[in-house]
N, C-alpha and C. Protein backbone atom coordinates (compact mmCIF):
# COMPACT_ATOMS: atom_id res chain seq x y z
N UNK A 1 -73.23 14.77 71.70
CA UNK A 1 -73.42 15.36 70.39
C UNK A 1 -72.03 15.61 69.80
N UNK A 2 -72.02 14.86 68.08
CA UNK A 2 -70.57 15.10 67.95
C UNK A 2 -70.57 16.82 67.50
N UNK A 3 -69.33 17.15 66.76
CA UNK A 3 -69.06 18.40 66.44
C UNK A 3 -69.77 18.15 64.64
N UNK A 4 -70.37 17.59 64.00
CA UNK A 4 -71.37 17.82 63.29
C UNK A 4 -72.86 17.90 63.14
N UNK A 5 -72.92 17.07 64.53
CA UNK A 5 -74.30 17.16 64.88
C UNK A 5 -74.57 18.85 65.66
N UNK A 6 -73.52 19.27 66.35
CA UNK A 6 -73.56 20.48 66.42
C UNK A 6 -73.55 21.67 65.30
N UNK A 7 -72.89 21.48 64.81
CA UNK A 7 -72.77 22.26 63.48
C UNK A 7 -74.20 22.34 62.74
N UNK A 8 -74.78 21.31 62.45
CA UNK A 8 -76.06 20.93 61.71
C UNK A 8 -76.92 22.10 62.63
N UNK A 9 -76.49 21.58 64.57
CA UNK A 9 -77.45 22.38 65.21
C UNK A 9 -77.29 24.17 64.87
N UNK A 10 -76.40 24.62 65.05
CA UNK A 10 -75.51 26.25 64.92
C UNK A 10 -76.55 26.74 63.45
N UNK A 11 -76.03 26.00 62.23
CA UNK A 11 -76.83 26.06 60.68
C UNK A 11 -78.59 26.49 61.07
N UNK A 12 -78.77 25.63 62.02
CA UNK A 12 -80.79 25.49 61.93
C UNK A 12 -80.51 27.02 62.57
N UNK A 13 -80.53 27.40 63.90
CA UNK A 13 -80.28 28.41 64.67
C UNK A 13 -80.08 29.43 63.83
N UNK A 14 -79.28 29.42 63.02
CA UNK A 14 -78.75 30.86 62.36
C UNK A 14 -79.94 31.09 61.19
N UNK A 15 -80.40 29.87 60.72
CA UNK A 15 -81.73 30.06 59.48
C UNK A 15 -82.55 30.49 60.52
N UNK A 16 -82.77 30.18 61.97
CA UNK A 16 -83.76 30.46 62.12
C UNK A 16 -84.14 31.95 63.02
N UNK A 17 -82.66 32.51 63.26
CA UNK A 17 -82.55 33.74 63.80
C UNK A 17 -82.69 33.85 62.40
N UNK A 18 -82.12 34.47 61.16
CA UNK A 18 -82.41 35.16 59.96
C UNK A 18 -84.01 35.46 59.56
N UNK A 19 -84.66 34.60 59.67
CA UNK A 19 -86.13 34.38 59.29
C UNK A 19 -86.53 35.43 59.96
N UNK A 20 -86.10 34.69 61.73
CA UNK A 20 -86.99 35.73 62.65
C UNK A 20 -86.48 37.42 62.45
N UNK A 21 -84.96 37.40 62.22
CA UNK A 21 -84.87 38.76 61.79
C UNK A 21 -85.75 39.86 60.51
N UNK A 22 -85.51 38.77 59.81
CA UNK A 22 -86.42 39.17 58.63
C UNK A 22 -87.78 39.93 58.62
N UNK A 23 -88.39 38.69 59.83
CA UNK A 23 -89.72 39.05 60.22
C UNK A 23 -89.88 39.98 61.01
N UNK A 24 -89.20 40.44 61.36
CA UNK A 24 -88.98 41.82 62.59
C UNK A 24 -88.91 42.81 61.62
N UNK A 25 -87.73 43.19 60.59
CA UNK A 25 -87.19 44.20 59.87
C UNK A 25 -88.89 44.63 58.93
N UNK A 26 -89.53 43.88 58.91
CA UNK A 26 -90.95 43.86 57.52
C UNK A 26 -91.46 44.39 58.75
N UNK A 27 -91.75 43.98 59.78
CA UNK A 27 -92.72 44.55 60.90
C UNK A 27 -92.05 46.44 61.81
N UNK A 28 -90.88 46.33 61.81
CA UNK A 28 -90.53 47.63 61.65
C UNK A 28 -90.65 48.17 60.64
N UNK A 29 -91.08 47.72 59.29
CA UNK A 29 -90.88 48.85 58.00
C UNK A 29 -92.37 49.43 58.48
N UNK A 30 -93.08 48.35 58.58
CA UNK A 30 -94.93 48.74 58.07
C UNK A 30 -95.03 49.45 59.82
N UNK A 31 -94.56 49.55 60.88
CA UNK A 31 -94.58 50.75 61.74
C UNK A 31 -94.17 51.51 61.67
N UNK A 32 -92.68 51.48 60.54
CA UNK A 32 -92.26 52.86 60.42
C UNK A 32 -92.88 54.47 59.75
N UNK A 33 -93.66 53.38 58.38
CA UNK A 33 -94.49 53.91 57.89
C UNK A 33 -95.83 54.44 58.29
N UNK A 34 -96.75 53.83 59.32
CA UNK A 34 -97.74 54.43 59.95
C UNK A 34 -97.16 55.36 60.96
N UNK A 35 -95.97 55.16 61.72
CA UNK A 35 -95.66 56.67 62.43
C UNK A 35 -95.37 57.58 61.44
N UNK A 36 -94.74 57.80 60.49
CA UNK A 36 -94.85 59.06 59.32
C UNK A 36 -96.10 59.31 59.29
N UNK A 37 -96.94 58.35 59.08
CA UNK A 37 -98.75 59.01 58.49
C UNK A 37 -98.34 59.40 59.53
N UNK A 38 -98.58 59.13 60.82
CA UNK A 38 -99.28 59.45 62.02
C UNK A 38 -98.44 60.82 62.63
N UNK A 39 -97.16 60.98 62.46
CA UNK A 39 -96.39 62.40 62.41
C UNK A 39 -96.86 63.37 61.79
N UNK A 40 -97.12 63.23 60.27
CA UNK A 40 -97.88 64.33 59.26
C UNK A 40 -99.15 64.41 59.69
N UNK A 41 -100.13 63.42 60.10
CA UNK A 41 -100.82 64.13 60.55
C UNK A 41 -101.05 65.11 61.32
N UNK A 42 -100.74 64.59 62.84
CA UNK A 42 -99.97 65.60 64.02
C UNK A 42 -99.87 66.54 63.40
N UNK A 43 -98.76 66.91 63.00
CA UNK A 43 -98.47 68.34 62.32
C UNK A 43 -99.56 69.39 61.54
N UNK A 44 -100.32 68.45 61.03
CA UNK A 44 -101.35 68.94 60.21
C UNK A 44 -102.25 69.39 60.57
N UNK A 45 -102.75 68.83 62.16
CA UNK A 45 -103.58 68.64 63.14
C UNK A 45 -103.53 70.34 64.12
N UNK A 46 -101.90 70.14 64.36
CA UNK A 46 -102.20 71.68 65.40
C UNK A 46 -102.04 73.07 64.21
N UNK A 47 -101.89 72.43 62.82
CA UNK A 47 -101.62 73.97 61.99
C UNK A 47 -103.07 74.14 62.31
N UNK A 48 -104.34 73.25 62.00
CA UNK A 48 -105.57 73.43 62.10
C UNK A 48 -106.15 73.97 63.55
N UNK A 49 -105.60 73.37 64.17
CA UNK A 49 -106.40 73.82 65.34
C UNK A 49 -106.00 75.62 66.07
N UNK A 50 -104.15 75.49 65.68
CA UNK A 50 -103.93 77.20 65.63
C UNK A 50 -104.64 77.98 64.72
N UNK A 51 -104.74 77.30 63.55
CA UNK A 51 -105.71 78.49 62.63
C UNK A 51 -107.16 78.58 63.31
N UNK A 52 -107.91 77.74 63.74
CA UNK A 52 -108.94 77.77 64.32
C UNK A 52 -109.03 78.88 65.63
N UNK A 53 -107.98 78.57 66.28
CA UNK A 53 -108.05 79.74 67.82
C UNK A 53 -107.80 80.83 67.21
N UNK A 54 -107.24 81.07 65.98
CA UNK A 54 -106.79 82.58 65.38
C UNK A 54 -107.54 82.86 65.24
N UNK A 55 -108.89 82.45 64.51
CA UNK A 55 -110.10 82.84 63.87
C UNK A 55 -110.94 83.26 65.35
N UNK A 56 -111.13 82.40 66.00
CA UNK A 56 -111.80 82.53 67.10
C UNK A 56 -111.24 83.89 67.57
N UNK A 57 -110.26 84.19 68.23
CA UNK A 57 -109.60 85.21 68.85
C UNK A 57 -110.16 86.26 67.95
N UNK A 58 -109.62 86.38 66.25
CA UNK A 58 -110.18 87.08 65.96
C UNK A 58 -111.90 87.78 65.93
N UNK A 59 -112.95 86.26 65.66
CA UNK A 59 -113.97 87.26 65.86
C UNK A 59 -114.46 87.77 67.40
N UNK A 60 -113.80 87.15 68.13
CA UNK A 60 -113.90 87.80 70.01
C UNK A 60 -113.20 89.36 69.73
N UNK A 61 -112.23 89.28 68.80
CA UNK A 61 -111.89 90.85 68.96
C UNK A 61 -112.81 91.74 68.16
N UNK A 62 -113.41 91.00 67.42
CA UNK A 62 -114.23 92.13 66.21
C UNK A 62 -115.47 92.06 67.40
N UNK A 63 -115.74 91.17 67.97
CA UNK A 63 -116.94 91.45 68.76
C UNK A 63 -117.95 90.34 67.62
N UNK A 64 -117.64 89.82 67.28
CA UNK A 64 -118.84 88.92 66.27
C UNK A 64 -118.65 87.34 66.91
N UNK A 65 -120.14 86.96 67.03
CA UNK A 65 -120.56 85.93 67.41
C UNK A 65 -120.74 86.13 68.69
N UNK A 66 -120.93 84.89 69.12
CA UNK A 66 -121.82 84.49 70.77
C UNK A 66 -120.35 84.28 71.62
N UNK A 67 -120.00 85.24 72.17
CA UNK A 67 -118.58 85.12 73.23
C UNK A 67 -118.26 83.76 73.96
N UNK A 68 -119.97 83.60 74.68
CA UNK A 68 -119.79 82.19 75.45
C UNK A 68 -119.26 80.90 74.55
N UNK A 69 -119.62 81.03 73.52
CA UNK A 69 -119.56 79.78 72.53
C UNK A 69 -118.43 79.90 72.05
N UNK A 70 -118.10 80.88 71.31
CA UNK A 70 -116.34 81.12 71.52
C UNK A 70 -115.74 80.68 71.85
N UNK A 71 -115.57 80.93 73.21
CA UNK A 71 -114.80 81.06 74.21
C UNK A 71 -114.68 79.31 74.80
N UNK A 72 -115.87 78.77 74.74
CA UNK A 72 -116.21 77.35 75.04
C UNK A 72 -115.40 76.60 73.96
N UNK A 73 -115.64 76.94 72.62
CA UNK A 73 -114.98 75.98 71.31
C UNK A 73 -112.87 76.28 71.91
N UNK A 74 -112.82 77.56 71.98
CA UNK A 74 -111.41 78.27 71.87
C UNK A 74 -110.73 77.00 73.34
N UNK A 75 -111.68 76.34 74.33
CA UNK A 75 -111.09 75.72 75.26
C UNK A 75 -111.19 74.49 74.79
N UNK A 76 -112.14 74.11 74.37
CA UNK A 76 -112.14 72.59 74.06
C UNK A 76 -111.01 72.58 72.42
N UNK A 77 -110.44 73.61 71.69
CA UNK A 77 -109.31 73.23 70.77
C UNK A 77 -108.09 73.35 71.92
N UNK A 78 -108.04 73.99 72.87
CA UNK A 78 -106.81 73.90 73.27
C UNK A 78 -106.57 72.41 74.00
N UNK A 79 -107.74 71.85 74.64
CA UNK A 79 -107.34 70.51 75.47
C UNK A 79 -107.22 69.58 74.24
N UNK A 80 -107.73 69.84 73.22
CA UNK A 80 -107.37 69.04 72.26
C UNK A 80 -105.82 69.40 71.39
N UNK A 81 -105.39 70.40 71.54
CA UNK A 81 -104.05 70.40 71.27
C UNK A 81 -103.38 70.18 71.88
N UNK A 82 -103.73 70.39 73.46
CA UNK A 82 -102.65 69.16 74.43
C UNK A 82 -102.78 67.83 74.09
N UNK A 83 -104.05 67.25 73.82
CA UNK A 83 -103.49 65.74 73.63
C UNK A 83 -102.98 65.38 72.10
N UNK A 84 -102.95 66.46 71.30
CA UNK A 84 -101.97 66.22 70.13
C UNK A 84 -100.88 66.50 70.49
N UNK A 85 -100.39 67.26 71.28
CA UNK A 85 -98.93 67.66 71.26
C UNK A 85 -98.39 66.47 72.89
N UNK A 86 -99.31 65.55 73.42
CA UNK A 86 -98.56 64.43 74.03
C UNK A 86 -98.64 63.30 72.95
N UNK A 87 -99.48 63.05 71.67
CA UNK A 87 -99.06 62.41 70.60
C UNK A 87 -97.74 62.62 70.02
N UNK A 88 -97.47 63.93 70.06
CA UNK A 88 -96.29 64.37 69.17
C UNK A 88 -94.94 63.89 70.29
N UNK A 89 -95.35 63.99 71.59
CA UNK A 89 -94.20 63.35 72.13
C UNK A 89 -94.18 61.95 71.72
N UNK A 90 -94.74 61.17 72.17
CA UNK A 90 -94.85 59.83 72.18
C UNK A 90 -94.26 59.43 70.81
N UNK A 91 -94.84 60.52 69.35
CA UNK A 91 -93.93 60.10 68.06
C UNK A 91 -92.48 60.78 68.18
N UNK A 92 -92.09 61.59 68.98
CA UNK A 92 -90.65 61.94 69.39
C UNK A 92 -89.56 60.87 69.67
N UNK A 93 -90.64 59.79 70.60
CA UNK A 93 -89.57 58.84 71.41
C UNK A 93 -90.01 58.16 70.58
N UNK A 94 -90.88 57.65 69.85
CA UNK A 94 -90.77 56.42 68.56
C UNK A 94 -89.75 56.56 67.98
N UNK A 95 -89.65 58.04 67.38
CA UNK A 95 -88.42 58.79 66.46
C UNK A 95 -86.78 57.94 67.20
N UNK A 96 -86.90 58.14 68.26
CA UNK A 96 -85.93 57.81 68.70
C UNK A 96 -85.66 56.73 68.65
N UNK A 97 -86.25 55.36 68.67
CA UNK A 97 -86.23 54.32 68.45
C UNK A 97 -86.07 53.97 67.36
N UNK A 98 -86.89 54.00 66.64
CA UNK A 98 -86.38 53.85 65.04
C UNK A 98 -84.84 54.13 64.21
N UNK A 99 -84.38 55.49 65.08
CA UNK A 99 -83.34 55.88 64.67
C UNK A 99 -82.34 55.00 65.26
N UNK A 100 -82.78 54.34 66.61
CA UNK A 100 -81.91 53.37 66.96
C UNK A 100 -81.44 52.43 66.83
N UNK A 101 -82.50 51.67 66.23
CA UNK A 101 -83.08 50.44 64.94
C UNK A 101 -82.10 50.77 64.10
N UNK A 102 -82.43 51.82 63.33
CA UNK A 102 -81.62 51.99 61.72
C UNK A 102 -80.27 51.82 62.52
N UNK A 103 -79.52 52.43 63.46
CA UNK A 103 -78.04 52.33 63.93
C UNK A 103 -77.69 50.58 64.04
N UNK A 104 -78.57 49.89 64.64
CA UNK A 104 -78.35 48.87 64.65
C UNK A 104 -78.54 48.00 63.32
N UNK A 105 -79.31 48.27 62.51
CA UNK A 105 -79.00 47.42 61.44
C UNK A 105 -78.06 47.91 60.29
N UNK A 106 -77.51 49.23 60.76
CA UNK A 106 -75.90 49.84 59.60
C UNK A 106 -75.14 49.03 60.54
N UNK A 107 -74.80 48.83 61.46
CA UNK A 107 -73.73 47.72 62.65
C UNK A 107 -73.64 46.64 61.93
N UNK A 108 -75.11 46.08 61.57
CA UNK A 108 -75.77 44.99 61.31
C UNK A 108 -75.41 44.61 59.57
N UNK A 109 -75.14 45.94 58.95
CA UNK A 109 -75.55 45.80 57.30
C UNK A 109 -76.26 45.13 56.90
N UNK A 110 -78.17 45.61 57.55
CA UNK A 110 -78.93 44.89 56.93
C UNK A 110 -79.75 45.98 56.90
N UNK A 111 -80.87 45.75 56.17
CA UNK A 111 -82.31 46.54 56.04
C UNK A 111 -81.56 47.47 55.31
C-alpha cells in the first residue's frame, strides 16, 4: 500500500470514527436526559413517602385508625424507600459518569 492509498485509508477511519462519535454523543444526550427525569423523580418520590410516614406516625400518635394497618403501610413505605434510595445510588454513579463524559469531551472540544 502506497502512502496515498494509506492516506485515503487514515481519511475513511477518521469519517468513520466521527460518525461513530457523533452517534455516541446523541445517545449520551437522550440518557442524559432520562437520568434527570429519573433523578427528579427519586427526589420527588422519598419527599412523598417521608410525608406519608409523618402522617402515619402522626395518626399512631393521635391514636386514630387501625394500628395494625398503620403500622403494616409505615413498613412497606420504608422497604420502598430503600429501594428508592439504592436508585438514588445507582443515579449517583451515573452522575459520575456523565460528569466524566462531559471531562472528556472539554479534552475533546466537542459536545
Amino acid at each position: 500500500m502506497n502512502d496515498y492509498e494509506k492516506l485515503k485509508s487514515i481519511l475513511q477511519d477518521v469519517k468513520k470514527a466521527k460518525t461513530d462519535l457523533s452517534d455516541s454523543i446523541n445517545k449520551i444526550n437522550e440518557l442524559f436526559e432520562t437520568f434527570e427525569d429519573m433523578n427528579f423523580d427519586c427526589d420527588e418520590e422519598l419527599e412523598e413517602i417521608d410525608e406519608r410516614i409523618e402522617e402515619l406516625q402522626d395518626d399512631l400518635d393521635d391514636g386514630e385508625g387501625d394500628e395494625a394497618g398503620i403500622n403494616k403501610e409505615i413498613e412497606e413505605l420504608k422497604v420502598q424507600r430503600t429501594l428508592v434510595e439504592e436508585a438514588v445510588e445507582i443515579l449517583e454513579d451515573l452522575q459520575n459518569e456523565f460528569e466524566n463524559i462531559a471531562d472528556i469531551c472539554d479534552e475533546l472540544d466537542i459536545g
